[in-house]
C-alpha atoms as a PDB file:
ATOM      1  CA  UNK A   1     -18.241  11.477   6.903  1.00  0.00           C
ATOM      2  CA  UNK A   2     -18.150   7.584   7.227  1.00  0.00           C
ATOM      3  CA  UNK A   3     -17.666   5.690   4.276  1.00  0.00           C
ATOM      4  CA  UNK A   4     -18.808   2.071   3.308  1.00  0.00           C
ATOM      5  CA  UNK A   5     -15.180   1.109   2.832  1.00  0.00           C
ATOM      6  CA  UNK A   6     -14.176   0.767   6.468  1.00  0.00           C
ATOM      7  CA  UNK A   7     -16.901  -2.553   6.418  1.00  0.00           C
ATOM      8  CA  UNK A   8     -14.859  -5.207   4.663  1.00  0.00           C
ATOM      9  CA  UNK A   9     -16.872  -7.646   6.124  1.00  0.00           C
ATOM     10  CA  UNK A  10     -19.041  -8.079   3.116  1.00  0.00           C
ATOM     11  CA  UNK A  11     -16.241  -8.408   0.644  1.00  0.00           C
ATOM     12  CA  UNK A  12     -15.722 -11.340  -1.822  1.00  0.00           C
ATOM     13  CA  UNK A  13     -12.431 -10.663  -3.342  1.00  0.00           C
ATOM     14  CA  UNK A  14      -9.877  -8.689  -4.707  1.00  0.00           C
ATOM     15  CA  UNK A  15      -9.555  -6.320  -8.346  1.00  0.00           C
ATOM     16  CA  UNK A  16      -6.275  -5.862  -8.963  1.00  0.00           C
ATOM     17  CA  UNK A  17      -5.034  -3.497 -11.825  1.00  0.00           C
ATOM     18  CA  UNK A  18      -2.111  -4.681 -13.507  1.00  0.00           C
ATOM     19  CA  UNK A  19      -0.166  -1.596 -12.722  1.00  0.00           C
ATOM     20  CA  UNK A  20      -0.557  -1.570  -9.200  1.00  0.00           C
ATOM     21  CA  UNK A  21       0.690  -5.744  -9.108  1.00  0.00           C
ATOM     22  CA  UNK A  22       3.490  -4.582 -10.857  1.00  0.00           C
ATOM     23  CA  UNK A  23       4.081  -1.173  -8.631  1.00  0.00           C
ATOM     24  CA  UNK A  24       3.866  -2.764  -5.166  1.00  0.00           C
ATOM     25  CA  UNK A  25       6.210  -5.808  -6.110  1.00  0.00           C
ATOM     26  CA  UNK A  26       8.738  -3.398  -7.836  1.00  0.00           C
ATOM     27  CA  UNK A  27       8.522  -0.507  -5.300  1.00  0.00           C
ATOM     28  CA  UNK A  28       7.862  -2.279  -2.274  1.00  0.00           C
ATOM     29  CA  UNK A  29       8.786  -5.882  -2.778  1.00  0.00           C
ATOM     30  CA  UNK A  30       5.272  -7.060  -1.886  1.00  0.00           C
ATOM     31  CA  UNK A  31       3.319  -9.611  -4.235  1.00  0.00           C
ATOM     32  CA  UNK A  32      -0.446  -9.375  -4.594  1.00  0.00           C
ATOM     33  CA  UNK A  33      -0.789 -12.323  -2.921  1.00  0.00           C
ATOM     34  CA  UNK A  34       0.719 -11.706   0.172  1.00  0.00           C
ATOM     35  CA  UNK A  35      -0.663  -8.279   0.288  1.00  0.00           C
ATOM     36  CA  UNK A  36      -4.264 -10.074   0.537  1.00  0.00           C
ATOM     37  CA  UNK A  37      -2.953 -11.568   4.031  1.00  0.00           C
ATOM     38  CA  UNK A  38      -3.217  -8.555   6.004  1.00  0.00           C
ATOM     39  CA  UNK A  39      -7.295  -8.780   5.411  1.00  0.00           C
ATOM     40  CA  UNK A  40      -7.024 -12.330   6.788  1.00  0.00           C
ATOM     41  CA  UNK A  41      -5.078 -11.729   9.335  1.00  0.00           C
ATOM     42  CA  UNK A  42      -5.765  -9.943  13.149  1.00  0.00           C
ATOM     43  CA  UNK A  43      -5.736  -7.853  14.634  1.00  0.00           C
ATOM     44  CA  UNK A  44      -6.473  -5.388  11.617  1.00  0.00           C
ATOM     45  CA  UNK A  45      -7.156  -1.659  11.697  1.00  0.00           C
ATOM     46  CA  UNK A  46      -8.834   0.337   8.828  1.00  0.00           C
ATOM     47  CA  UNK A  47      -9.220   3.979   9.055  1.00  0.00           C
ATOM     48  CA  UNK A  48     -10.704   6.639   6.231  1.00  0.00           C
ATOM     49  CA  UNK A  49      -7.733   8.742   3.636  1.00  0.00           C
ATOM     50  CA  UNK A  50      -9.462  11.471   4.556  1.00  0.00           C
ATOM     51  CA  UNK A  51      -7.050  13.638   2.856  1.00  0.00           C
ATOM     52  CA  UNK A  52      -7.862  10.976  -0.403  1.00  0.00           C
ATOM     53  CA  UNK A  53     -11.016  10.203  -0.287  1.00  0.00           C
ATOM     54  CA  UNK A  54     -13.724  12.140  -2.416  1.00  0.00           C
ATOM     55  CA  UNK A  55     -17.515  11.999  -2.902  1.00  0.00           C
ATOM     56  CA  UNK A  56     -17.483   9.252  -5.525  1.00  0.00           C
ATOM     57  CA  UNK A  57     -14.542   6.772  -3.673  1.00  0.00           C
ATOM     58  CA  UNK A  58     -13.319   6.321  -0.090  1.00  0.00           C
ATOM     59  CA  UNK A  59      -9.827   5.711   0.241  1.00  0.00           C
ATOM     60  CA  UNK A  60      -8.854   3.393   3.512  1.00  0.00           C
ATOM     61  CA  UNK A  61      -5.508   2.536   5.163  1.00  0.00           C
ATOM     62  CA  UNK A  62      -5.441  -1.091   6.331  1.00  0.00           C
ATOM     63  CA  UNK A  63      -3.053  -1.769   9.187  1.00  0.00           C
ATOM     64  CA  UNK A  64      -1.698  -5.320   9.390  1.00  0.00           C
ATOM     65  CA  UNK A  65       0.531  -8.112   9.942  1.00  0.00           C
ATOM     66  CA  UNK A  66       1.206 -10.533   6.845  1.00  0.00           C
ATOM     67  CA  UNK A  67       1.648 -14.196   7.573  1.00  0.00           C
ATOM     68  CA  UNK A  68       5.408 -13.620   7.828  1.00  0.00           C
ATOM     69  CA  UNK A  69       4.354 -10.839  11.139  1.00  0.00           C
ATOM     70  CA  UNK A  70       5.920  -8.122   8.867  1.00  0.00           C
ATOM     71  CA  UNK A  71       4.159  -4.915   9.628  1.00  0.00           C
ATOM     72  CA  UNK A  72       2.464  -3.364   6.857  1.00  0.00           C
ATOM     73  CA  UNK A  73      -0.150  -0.931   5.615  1.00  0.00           C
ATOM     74  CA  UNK A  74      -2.352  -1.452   2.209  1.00  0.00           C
ATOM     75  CA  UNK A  75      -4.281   2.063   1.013  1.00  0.00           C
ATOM     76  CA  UNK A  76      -7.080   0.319  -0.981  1.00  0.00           C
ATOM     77  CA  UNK A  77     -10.321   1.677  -1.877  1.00  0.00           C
ATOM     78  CA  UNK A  78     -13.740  -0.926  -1.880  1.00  0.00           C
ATOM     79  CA  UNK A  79     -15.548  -1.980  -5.692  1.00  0.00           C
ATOM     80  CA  UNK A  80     -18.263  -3.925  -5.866  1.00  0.00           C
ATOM     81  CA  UNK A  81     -17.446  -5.859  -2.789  1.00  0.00           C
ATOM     82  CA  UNK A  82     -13.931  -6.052  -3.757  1.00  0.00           C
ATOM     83  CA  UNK A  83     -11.172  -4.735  -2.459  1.00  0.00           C
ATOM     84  CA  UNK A  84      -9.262  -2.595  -4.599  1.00  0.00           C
ATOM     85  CA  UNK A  85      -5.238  -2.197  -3.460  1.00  0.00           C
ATOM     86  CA  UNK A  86      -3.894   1.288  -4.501  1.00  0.00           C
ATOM     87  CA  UNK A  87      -0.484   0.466  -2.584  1.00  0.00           C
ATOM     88  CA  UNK A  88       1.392  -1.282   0.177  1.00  0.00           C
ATOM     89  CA  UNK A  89       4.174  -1.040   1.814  1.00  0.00           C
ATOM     90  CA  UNK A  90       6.000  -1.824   5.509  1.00  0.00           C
ATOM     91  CA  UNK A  91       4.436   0.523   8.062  1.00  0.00           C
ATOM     92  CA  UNK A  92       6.929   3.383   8.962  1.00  0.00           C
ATOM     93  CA  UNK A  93       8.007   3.276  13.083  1.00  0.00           C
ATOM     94  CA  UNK A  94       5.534   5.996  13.680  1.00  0.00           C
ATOM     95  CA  UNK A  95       2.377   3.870  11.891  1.00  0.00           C
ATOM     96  CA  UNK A  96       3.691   0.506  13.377  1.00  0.00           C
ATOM     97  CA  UNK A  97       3.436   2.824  17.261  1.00  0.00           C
ATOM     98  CA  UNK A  98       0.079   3.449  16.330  1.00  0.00           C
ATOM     99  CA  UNK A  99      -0.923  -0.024  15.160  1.00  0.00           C
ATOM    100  CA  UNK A 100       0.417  -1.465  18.588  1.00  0.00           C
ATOM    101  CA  UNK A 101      -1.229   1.230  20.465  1.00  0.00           C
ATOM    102  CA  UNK A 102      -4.908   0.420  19.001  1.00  0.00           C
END
């Protein structure tokens, strides 16, 4: 099943829920800020959570660099042309292989 959230080239922004801000800069040391780079930067790979995902919301893994070239991965889903970010984190060494090899 493809899912509209694997086309971010429509989107306009981000929704953030206060929870998650707090979450990802807590757990993972990652502002929302600098978790919007990966979106901006190349070369960027989204694939479908299947395992996540559900009739009513797709769930997507972003693969990316940030500004800084850290590796990471963002698991958003897509609102009203907004990208919603569940979590992010660094990419583990078997995500960042995969990331280089695509």
């Amino acid at each position: 099943m493809s899912f509209e959230c694997l086309d971010i080239n429509n989107i306009t922004g981000f929704d953030w829920d206060d929870g998650n801000i707090l979450k990802n800069e807590i757990k993972h040391n990652l502002k929302a800020k600098v978790i919007e780079e990966i979106f901006h930067n190349t070369p960027l790979i989204i694939v479908e959570d299947n395992k996540h995902s559900n009739s009513i919301e797709c769930r997507c893994v972003a693969f990316g660099k940030l500004n800084s070239g850290d590796y990471t991965i963002v698991i958003f889903t897509k609102r009203d042309n907004k990208i919603r970010v569940i979590s992010a984190r660094a990419m583990s060494k078997k995500e960042r292989l995969f990331y280089e090899q695509n």
